[in-house]
Protein backbone atom coordinates (compact mmCIF):
# COMPACT_ATOMS: atom_id res chain seq x y z
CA UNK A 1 131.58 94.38 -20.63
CA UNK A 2 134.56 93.27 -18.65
CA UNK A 3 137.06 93.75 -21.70
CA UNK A 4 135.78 97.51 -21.95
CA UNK A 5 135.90 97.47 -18.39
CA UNK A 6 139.90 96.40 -18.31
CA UNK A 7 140.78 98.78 -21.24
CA UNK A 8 139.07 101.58 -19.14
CA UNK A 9 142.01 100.65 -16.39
CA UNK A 10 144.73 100.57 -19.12
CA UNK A 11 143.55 104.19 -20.12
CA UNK A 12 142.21 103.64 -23.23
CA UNK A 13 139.46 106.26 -23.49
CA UNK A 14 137.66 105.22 -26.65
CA UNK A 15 136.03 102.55 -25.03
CA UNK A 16 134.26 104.65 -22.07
CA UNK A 17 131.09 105.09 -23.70
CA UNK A 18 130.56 101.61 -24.94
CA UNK A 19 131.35 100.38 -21.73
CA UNK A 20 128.46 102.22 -20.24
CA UNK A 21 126.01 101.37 -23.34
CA UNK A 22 127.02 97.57 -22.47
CA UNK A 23 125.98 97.98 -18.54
CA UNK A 24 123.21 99.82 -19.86
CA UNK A 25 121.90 97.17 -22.06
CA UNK A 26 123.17 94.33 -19.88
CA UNK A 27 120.75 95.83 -17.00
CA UNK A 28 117.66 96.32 -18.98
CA UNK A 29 117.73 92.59 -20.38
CA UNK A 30 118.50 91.26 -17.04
CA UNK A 31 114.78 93.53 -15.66
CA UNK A 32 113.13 92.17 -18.61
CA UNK A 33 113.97 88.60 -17.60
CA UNK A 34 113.42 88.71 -13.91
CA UNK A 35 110.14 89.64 -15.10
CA UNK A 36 109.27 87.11 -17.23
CA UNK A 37 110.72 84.61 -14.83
CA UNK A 38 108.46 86.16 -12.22
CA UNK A 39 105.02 85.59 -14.33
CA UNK A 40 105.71 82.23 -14.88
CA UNK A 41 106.74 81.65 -11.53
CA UNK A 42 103.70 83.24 -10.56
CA UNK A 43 101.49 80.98 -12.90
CA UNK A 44 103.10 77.46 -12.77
CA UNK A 45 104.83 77.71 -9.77
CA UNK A 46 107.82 77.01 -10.84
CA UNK A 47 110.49 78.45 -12.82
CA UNK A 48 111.90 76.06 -15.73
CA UNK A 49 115.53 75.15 -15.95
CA UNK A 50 115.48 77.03 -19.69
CA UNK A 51 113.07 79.68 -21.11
CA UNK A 52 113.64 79.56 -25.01
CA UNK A 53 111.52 81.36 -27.70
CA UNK A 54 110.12 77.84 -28.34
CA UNK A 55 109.53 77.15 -24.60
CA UNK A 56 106.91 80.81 -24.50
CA UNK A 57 105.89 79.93 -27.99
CA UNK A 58 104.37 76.56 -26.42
CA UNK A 59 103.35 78.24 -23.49
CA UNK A 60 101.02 80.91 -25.47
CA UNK A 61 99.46 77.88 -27.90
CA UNK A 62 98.53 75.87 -24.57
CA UNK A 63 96.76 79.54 -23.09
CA UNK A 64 95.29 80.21 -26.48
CA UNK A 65 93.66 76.42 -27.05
CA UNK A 66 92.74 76.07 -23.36
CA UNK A 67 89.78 74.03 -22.41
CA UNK A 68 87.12 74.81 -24.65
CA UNK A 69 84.32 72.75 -23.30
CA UNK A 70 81.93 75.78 -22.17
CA UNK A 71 81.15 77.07 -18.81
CA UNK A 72 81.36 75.17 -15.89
CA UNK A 73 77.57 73.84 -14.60
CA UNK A 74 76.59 73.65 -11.60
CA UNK A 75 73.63 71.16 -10.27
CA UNK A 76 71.33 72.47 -8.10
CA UNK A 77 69.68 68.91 -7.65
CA UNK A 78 71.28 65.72 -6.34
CA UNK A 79 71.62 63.08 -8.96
CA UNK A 80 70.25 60.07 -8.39
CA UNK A 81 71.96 57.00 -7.68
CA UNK A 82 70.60 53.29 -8.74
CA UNK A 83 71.43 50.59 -6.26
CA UNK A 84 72.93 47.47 -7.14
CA UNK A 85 71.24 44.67 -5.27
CA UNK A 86 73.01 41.47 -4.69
CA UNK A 87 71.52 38.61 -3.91
């Protein structure tokens, strides 16, 4: 973007529109990764040091395998408790 920027100065005119198509694209790429950086942020609390295709591939296997051991149950009675007696 710089380059077209430069030959912009220099008064090359050919290279106007393609400069502009370059912010263009440059901007919505940069939205689209604040984004993503925001959801995981939100949902690890964190933001990793590198987000690769193999990094979000990972990420959807882990959400997709999850814990499959059912719902969670809740007692409504106290469980009792043997005592160990020592003597």
């Amino acid at each position: 973007m710089n380059v077209f920027h430069q030959a912009g100065k220099e008064g090359i005119t050919e290279y106007i529109e393609v400069e502009k198509e370059t912010g263009r694209d440059y901007m919505y790429y940069t939205k689209k990764a604040f984004v993503v950086e925001n959801i995981i942020r939100t949902r690890l609390g964190y933001v990793p040091e590198r987000i690769t295709e193999s990094y979000l591939v990972r990420y959807l296997q882990n959400i997709k395998n999850g814990k499959k051991t059912g719902p969670m149950i809740i007692r409504t009675q106290r469980k009792e408790t043997k005592v160990n007696e020592k003597g």
